[in-house]
N, C-alpha and C. Protein backbone atom coordinates (compact mmCIF):
# COMPACT_ATOMS: atom_id res chain seq x y z
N UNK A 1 6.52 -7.13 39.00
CA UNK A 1 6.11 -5.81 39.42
C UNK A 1 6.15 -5.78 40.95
N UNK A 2 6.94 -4.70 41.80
CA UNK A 2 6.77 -4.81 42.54
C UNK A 2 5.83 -4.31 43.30
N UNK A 3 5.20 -4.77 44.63
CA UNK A 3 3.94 -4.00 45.43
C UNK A 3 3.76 -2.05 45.30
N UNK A 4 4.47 -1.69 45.54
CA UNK A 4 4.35 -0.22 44.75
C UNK A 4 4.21 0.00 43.70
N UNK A 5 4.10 -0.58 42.71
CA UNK A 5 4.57 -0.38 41.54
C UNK A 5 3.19 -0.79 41.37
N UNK A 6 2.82 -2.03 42.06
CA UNK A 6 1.04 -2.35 41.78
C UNK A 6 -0.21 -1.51 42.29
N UNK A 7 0.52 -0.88 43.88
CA UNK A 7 -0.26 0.41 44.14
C UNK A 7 -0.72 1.35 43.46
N UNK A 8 0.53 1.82 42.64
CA UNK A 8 0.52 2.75 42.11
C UNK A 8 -0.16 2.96 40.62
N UNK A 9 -0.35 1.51 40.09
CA UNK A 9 -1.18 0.93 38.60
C UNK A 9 -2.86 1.33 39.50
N UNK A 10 -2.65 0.85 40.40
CA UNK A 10 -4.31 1.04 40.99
C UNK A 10 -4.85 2.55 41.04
N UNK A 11 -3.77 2.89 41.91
CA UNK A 11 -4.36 4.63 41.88
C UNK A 11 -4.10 5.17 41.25
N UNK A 12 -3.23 5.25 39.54
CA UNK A 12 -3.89 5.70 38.44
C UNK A 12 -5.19 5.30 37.78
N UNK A 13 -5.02 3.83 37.96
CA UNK A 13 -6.54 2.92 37.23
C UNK A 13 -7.43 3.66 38.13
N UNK A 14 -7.76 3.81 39.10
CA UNK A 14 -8.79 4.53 39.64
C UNK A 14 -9.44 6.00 39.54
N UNK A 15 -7.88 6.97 39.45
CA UNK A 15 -8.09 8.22 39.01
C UNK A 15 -8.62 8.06 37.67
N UNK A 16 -8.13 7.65 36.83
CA UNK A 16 -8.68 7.46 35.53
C UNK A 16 -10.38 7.40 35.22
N UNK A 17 -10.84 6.42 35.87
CA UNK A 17 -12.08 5.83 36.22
C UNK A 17 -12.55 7.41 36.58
N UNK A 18 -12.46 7.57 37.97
CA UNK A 18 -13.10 8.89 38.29
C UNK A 18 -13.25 10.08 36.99
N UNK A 19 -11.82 10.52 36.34
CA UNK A 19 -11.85 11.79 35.53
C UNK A 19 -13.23 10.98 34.35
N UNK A 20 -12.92 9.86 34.12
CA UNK A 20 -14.41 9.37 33.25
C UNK A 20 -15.98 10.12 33.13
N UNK A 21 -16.13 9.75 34.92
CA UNK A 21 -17.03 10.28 35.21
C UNK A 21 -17.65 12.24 35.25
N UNK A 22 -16.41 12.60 34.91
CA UNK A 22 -16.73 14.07 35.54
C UNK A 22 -16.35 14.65 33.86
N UNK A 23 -16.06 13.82 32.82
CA UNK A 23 -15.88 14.36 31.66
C UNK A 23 -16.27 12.81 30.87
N UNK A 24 -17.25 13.50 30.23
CA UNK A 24 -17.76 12.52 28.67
C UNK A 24 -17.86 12.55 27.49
N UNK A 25 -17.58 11.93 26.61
CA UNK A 25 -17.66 12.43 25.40
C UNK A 25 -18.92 11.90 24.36
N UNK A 26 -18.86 12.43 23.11
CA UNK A 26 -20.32 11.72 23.06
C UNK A 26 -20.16 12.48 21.33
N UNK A 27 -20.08 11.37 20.20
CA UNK A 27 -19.95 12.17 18.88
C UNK A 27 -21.96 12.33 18.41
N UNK A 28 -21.56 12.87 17.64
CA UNK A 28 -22.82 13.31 16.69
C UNK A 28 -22.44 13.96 15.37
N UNK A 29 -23.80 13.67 14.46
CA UNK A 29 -23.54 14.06 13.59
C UNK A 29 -24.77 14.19 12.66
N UNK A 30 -24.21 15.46 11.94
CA UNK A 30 -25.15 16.40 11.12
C UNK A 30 -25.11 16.86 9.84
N UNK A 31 -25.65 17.11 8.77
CA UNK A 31 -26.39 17.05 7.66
C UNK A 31 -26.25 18.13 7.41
N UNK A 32 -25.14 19.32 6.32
CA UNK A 32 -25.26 20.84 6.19
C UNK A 32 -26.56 20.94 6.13
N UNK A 33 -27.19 22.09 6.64
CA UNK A 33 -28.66 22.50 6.47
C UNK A 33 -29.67 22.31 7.55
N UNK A 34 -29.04 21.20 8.36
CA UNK A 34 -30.24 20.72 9.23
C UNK A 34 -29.98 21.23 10.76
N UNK A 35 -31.28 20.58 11.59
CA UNK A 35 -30.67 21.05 12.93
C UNK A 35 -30.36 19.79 14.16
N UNK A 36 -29.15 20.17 14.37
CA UNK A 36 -28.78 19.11 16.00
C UNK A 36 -29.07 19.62 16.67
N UNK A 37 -29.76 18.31 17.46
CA UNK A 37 -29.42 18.50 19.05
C UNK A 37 -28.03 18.40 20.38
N UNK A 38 -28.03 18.95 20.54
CA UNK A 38 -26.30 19.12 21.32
C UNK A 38 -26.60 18.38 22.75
N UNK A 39 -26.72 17.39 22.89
CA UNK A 39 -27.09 16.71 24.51
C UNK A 39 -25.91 17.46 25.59
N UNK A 40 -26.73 17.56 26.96
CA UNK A 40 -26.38 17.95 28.08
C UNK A 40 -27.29 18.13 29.32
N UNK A 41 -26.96 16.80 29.82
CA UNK A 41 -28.03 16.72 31.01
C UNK A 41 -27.25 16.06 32.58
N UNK A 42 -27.70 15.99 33.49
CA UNK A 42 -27.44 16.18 35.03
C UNK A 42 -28.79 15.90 35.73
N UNK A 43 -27.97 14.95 36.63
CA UNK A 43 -29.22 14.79 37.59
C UNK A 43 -28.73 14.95 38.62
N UNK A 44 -27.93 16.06 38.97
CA UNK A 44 -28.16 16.65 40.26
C UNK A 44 -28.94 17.84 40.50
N UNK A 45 -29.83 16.90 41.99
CA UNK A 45 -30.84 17.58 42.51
C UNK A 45 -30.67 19.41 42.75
N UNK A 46 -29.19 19.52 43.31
CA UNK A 46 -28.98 21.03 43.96
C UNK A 46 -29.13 22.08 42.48
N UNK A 47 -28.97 21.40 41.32
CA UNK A 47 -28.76 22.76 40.31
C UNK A 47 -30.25 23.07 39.68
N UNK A 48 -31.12 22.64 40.43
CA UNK A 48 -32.39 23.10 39.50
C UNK A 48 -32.99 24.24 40.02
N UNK A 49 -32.54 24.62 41.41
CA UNK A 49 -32.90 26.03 41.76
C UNK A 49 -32.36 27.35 40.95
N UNK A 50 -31.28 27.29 40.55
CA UNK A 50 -30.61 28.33 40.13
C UNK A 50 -29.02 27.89 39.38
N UNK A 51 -29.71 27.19 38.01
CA UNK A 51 -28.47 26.88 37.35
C UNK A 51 -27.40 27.72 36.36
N UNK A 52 -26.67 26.98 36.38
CA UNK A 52 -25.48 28.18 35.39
C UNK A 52 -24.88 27.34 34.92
N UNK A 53 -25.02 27.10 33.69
CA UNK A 53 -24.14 26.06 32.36
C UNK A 53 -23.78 27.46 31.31
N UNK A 54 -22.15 26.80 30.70
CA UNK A 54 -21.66 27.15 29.83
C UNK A 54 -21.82 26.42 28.56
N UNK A 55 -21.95 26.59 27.60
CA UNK A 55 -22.03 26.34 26.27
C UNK A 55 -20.41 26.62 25.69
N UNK A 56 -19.59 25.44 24.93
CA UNK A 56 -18.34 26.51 24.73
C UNK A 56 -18.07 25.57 22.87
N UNK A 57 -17.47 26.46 21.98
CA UNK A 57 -16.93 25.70 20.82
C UNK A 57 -15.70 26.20 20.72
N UNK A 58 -15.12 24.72 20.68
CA UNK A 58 -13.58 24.86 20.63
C UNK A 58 -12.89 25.32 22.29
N UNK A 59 -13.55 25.38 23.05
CA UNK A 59 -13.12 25.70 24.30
C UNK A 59 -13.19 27.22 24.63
N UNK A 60 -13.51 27.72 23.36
CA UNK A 60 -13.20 29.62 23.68
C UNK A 60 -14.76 30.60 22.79
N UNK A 61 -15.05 29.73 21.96
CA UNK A 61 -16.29 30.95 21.49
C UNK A 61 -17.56 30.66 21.90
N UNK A 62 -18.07 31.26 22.80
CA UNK A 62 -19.43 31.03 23.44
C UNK A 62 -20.69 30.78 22.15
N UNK A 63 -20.91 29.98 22.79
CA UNK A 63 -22.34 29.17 21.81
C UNK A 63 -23.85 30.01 22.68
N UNK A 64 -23.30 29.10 23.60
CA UNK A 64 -24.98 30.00 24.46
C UNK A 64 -24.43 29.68 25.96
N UNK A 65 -24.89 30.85 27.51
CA UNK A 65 -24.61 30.54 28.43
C UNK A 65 -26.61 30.41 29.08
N UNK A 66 -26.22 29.58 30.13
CA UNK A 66 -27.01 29.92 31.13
C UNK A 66 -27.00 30.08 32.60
N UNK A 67 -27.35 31.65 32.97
CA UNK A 67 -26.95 32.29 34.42
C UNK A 67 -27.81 32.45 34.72
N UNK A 68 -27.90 32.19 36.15
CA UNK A 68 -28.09 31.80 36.99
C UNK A 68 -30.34 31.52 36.88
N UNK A 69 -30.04 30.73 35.96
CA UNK A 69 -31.15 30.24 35.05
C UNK A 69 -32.23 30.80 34.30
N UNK A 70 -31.55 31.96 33.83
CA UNK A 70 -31.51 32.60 32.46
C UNK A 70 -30.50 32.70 31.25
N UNK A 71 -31.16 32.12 30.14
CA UNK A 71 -30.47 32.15 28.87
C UNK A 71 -29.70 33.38 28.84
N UNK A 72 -28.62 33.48 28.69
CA UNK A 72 -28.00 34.31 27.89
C UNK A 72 -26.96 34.71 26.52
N UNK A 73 -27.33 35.37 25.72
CA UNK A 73 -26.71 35.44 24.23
C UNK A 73 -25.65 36.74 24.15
N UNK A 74 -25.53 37.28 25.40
CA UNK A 74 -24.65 38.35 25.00
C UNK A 74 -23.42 38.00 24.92
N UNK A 75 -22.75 37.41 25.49
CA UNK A 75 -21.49 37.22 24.92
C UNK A 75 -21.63 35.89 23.56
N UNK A 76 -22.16 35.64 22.75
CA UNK A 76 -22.19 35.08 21.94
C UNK A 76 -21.70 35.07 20.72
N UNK A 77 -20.86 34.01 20.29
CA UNK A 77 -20.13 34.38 18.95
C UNK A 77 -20.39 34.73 17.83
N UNK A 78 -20.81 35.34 16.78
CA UNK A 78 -21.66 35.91 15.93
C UNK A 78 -21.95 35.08 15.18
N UNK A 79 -21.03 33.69 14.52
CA UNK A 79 -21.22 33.02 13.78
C UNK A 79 -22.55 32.11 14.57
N UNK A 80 -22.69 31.95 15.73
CA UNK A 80 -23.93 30.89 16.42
C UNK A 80 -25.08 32.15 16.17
N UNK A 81 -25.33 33.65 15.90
CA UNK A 81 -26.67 33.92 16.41
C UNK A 81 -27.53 33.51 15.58
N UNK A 82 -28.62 33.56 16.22
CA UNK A 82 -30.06 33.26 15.63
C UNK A 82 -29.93 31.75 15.35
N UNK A 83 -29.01 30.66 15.94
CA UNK A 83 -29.31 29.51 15.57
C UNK A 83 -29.33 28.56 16.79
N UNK A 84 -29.16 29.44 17.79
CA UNK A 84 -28.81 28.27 18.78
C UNK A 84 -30.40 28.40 19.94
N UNK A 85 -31.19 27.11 20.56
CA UNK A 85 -32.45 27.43 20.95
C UNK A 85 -32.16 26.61 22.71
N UNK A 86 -32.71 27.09 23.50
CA UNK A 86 -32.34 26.17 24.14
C UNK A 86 -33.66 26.12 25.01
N UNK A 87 -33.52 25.21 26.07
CA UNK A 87 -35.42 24.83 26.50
C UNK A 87 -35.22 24.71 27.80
N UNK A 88 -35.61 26.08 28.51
CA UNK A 88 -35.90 26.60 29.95
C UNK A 88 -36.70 25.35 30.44
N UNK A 89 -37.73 24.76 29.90
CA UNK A 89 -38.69 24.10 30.80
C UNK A 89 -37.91 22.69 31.31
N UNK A 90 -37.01 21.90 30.09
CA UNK A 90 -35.87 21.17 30.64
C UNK A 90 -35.43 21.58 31.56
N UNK A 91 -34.85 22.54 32.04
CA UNK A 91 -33.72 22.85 32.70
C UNK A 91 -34.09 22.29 34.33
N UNK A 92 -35.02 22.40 35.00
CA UNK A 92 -35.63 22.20 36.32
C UNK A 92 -34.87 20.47 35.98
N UNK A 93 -35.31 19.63 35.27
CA UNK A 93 -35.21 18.08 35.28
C UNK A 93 -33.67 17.82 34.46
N UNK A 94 -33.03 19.09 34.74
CA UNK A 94 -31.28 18.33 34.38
C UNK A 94 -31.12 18.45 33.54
N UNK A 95 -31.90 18.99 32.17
CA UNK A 95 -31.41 18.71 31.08
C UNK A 95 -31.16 20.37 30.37
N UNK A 96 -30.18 20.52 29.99
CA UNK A 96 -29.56 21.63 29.48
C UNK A 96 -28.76 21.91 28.11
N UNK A 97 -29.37 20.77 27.49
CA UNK A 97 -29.14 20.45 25.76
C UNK A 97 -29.84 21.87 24.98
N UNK A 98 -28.85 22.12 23.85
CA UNK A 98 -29.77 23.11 23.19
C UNK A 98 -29.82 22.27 21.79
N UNK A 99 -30.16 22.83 20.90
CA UNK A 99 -30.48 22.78 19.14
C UNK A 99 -29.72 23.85 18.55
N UNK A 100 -28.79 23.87 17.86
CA UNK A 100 -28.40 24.32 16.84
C UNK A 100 -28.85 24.13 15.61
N UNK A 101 -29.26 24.79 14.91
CA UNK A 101 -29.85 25.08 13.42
C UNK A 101 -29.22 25.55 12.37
N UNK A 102 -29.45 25.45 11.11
CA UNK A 102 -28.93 26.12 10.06
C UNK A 102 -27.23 25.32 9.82
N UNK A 103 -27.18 24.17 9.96
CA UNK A 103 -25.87 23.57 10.52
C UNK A 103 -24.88 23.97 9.33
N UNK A 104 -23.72 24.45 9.30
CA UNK A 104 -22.68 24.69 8.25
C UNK A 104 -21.58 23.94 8.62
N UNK A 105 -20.62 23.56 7.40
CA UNK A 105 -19.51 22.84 7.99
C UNK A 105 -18.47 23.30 8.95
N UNK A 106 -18.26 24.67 9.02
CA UNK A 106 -17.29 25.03 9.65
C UNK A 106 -17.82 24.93 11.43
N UNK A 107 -19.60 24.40 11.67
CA UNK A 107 -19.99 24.02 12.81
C UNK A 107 -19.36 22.68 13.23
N UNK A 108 -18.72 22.01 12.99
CA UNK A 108 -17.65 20.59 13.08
C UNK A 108 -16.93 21.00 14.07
N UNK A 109 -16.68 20.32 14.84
CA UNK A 109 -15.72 20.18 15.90
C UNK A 109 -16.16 20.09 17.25
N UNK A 110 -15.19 20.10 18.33
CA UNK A 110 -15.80 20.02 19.80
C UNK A 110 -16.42 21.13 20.67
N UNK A 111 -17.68 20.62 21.63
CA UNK A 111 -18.75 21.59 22.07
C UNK A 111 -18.56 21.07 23.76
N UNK A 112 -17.97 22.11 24.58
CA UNK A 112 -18.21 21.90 25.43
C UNK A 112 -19.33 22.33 26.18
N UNK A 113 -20.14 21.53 27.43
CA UNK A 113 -21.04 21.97 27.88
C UNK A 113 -20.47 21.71 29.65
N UNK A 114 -20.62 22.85 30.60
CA UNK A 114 -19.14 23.17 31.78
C UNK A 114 -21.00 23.32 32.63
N UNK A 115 -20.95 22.46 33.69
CA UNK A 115 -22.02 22.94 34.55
C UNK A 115 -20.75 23.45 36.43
N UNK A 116 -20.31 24.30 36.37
CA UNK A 116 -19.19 24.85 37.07
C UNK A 116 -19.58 24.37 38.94
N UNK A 117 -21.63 24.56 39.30
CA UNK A 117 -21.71 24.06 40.32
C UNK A 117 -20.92 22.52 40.53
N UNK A 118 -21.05 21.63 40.10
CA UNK A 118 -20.70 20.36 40.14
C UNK A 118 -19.39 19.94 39.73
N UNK A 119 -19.05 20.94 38.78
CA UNK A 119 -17.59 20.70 38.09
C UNK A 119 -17.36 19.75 36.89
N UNK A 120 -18.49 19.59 36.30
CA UNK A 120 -18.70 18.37 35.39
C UNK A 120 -18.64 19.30 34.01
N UNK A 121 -18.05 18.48 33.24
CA UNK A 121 -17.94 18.95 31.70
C UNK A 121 -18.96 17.48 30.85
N UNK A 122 -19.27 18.18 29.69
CA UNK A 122 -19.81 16.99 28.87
C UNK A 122 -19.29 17.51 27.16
N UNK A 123 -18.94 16.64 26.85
CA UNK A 123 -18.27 17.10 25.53
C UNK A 123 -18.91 16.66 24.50
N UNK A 124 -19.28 17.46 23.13
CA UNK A 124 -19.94 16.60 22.12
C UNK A 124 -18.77 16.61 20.65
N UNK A 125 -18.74 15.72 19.81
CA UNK A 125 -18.22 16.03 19.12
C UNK A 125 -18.96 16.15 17.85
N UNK A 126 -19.03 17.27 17.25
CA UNK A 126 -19.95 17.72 16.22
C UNK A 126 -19.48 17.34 14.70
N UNK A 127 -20.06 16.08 13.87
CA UNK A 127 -19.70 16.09 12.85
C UNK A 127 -20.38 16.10 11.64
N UNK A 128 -19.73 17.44 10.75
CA UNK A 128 -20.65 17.64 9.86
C UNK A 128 -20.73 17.32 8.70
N UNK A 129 -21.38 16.55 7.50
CA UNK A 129 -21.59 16.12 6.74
C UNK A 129 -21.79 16.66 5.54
N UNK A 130 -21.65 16.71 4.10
CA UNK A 130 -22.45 17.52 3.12
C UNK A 130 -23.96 16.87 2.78
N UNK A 131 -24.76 17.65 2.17
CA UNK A 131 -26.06 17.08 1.73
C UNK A 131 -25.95 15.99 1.25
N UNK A 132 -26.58 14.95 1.13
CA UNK A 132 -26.33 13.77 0.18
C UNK A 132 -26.98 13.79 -1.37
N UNK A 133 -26.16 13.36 -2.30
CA UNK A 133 -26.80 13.76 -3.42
C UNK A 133 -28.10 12.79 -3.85
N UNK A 134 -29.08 12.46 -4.03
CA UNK A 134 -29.97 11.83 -4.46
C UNK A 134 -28.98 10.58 -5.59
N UNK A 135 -29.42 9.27 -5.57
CA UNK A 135 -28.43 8.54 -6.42
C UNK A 135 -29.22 8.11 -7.64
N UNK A 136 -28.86 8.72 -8.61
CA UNK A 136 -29.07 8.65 -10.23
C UNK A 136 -29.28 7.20 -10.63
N UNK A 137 -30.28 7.03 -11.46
CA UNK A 137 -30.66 5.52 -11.80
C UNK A 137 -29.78 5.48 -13.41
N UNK A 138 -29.60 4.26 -13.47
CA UNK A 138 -28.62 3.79 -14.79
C UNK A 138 -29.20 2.73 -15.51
N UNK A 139 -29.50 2.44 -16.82
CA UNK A 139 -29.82 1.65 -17.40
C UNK A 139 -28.68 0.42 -17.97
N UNK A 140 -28.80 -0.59 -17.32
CA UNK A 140 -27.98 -1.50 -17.63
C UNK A 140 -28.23 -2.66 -18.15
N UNK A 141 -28.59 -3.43 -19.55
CA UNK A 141 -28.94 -4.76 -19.91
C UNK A 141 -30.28 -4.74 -19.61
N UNK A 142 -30.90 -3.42 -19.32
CA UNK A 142 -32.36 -3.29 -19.61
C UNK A 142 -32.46 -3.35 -17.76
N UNK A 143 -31.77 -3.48 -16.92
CA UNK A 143 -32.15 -3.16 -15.34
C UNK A 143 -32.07 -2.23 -14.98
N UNK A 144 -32.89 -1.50 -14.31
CA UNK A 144 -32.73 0.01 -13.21
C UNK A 144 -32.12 -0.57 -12.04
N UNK A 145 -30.89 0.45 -11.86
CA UNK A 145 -30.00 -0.14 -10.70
C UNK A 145 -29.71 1.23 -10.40
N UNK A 146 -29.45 1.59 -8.67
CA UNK A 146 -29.01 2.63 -8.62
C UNK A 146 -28.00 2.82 -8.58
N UNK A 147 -27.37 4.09 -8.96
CA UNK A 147 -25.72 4.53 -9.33
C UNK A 147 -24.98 4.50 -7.85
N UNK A 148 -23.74 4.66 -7.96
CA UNK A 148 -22.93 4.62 -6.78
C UNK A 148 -23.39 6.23 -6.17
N UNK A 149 -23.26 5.81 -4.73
CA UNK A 149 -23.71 7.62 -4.33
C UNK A 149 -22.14 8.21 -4.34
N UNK A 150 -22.47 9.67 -4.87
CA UNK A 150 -21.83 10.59 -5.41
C UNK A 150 -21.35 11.68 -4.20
N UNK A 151 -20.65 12.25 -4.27
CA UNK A 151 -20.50 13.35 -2.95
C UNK A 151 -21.16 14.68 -3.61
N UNK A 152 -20.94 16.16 -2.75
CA UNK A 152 -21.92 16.90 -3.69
C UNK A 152 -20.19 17.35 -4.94
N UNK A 153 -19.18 16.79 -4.65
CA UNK A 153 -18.18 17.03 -5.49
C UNK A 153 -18.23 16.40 -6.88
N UNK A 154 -18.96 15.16 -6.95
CA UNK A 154 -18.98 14.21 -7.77
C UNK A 154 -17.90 12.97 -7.42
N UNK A 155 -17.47 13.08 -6.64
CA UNK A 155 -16.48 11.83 -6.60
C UNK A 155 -16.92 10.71 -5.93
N UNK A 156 -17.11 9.39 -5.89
CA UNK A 156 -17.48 8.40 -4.89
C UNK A 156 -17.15 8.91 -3.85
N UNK A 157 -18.14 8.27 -3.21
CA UNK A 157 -17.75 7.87 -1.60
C UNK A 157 -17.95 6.71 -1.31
N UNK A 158 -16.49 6.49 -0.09
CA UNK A 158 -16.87 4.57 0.68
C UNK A 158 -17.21 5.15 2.01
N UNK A 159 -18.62 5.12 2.19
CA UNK A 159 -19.58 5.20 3.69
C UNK A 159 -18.52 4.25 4.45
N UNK A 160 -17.35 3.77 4.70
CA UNK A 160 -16.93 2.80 5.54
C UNK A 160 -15.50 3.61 5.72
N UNK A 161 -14.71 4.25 5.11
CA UNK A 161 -13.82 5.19 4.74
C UNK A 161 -13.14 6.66 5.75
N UNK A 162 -12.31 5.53 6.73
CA UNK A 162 -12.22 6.84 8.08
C UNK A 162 -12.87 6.61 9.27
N UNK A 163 -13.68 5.95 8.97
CA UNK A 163 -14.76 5.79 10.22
C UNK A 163 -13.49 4.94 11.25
N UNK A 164 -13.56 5.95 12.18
CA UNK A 164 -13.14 5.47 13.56
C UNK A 164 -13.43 4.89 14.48
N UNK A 165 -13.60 3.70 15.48
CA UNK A 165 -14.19 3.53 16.83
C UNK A 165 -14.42 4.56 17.42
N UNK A 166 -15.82 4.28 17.91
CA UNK A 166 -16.17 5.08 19.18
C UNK A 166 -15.64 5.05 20.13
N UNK A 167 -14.82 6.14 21.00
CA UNK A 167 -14.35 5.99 22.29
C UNK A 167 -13.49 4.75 22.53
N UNK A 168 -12.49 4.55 21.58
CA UNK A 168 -11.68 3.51 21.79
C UNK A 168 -10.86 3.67 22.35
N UNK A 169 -10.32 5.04 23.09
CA UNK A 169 -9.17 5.35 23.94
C UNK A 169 -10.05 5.09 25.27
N UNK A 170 -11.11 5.67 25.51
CA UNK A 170 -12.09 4.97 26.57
C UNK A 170 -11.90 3.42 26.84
N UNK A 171 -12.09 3.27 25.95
CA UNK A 171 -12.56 1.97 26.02
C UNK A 171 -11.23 0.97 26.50
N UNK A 172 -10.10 1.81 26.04
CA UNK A 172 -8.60 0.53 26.21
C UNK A 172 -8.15 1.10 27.51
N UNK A 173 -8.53 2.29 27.71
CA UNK A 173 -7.86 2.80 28.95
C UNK A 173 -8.55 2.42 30.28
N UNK A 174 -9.80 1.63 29.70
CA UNK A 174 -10.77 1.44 31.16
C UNK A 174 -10.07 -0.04 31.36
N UNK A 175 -10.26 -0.74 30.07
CA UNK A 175 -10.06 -2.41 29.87
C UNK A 175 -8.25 -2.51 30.65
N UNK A 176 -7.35 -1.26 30.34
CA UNK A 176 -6.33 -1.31 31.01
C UNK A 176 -6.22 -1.15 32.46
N UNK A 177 -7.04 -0.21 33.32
CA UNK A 177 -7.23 -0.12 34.03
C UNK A 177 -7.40 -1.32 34.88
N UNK A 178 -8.48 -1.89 34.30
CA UNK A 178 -9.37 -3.54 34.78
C UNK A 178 -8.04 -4.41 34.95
N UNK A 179 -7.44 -4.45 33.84
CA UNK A 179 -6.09 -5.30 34.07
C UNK A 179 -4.98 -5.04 34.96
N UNK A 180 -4.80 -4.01 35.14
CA UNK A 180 -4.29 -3.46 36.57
C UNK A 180 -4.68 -3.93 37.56
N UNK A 181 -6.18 -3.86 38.03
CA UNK A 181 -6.71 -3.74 39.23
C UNK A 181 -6.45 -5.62 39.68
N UNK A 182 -6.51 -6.51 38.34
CA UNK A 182 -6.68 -7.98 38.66
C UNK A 182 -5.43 -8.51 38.44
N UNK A 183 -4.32 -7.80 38.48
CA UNK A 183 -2.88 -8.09 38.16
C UNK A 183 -2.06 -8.29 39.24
C-alpha cells in the first residue's frame, strides 16, 4: 500500500469514527399491547434553555416534536395519537425519550430522534413482537412438562431463529478502521 493510499485508509477510518458519534443506533423491543420507551438523551449543556427535538418514523411521519421546549402534536401522524407521552421535566437534564403505548405491529421499524441545535440524530430500532401464548402443560408417562411455546398462529417458534448481531456493521467497520490506523 502505498503512503497515500494509507493516508487516505486513515481519513476515512476517522470520518467513520466521527459519523459514529453524531448518529447511533440502538434496537428495542416490544410486546403487541404494551408500552416502550423510545430512548433519547444529550448532554449538551446549551439545549436545556430552549430545546427543539424531532421525533420521526420511518424518516417522514411525525411521532411527536418538541419546539422550542414545548411538546407539540400538531403535525402528528394519526396512527401515533393518544399514544405517544413525553416528560418535560427530563428535558432540562438531556433527556428527550418519550413512551409509546398501545404498541401494534405495524409500530416496527426505525424512529428517528434529530436534536437539529447540535446536529445529532439517535436512531431506535423498534421491534415488535406478538403476545406470547401461555405454554400448555402435557401429560407424559405420568410427568407435567411444559409444551413447546406456540406463536399466537400455533406454529413453533425457535427463540434463536433470525436473531441477528447487534451492530455488527458497527462493530466490523470500527475493528476495520483500527486495522487501518495500525497498518
Amino acid at each position: 500500500m502505498t503512503r497515500s493510499g494509507l493516508s487516505e485508509g486513515c481519513w476515512l477510518s476517522c470520518v467513520f469514527l466521527l459519523l459514529i458519534d453524531k448518529v447511533s443506533l440502538q434496537e428495542i423491543e416490544a410486546v403487541v399491547g404494551c408500552s416502550v420507551p423510545l430512548p433519547c438523551s444529550n448532554s449538551d449543556k446549551a439545549l436545556q434553555d430552549k430545546a427543539t427535538v424531532f421525533w420521526r418514523f420511518r424518516d417522514s411521519r411525525t411521532v411527536c416534536d418538541i419546539i422550542n421546549s414545548k411538546v407539540s402534536f400538531d403535525e402528528q401522524d394519526t396512527s401515533f395519537r393518544h399514544r405517544v407521552e413525553s416528560f418535560p421535566a427530563e428535558w432540562t437534564k438531556g433527556n428527550f425519550s418519550i413512551t409509546l403505548s398501545s404498541v401494534q405491529k405495524a409500530d416496527g421499524g426505525p424512529y428517528t430522534c434529530f436534536i437539529p441545535a447540535i446536529n445529532k440524530q439517535m436512531k431506535v430500532e423498534l421491534i415488535v413482537k406478538e403476545r406470547p401464548v401461555a405454554p400448555s402443560l402435557q401429560w407424559r408417562n405420568g410427568d407435567v412438562k411444559p409444551a413447546p411455546a406456540l406463536s399466537v398462529r400455533g406454529e413453533l417458534r425457535n427463540r434463536d431463529a433470525g436473531r441477528k448481531p447487534e451492530n455488527l456493521v458497527l462493530f466490523s467497520a470500527a475493528l476495520l478502521g483500527l486495522t487501518l490506523l495500525y497498518v
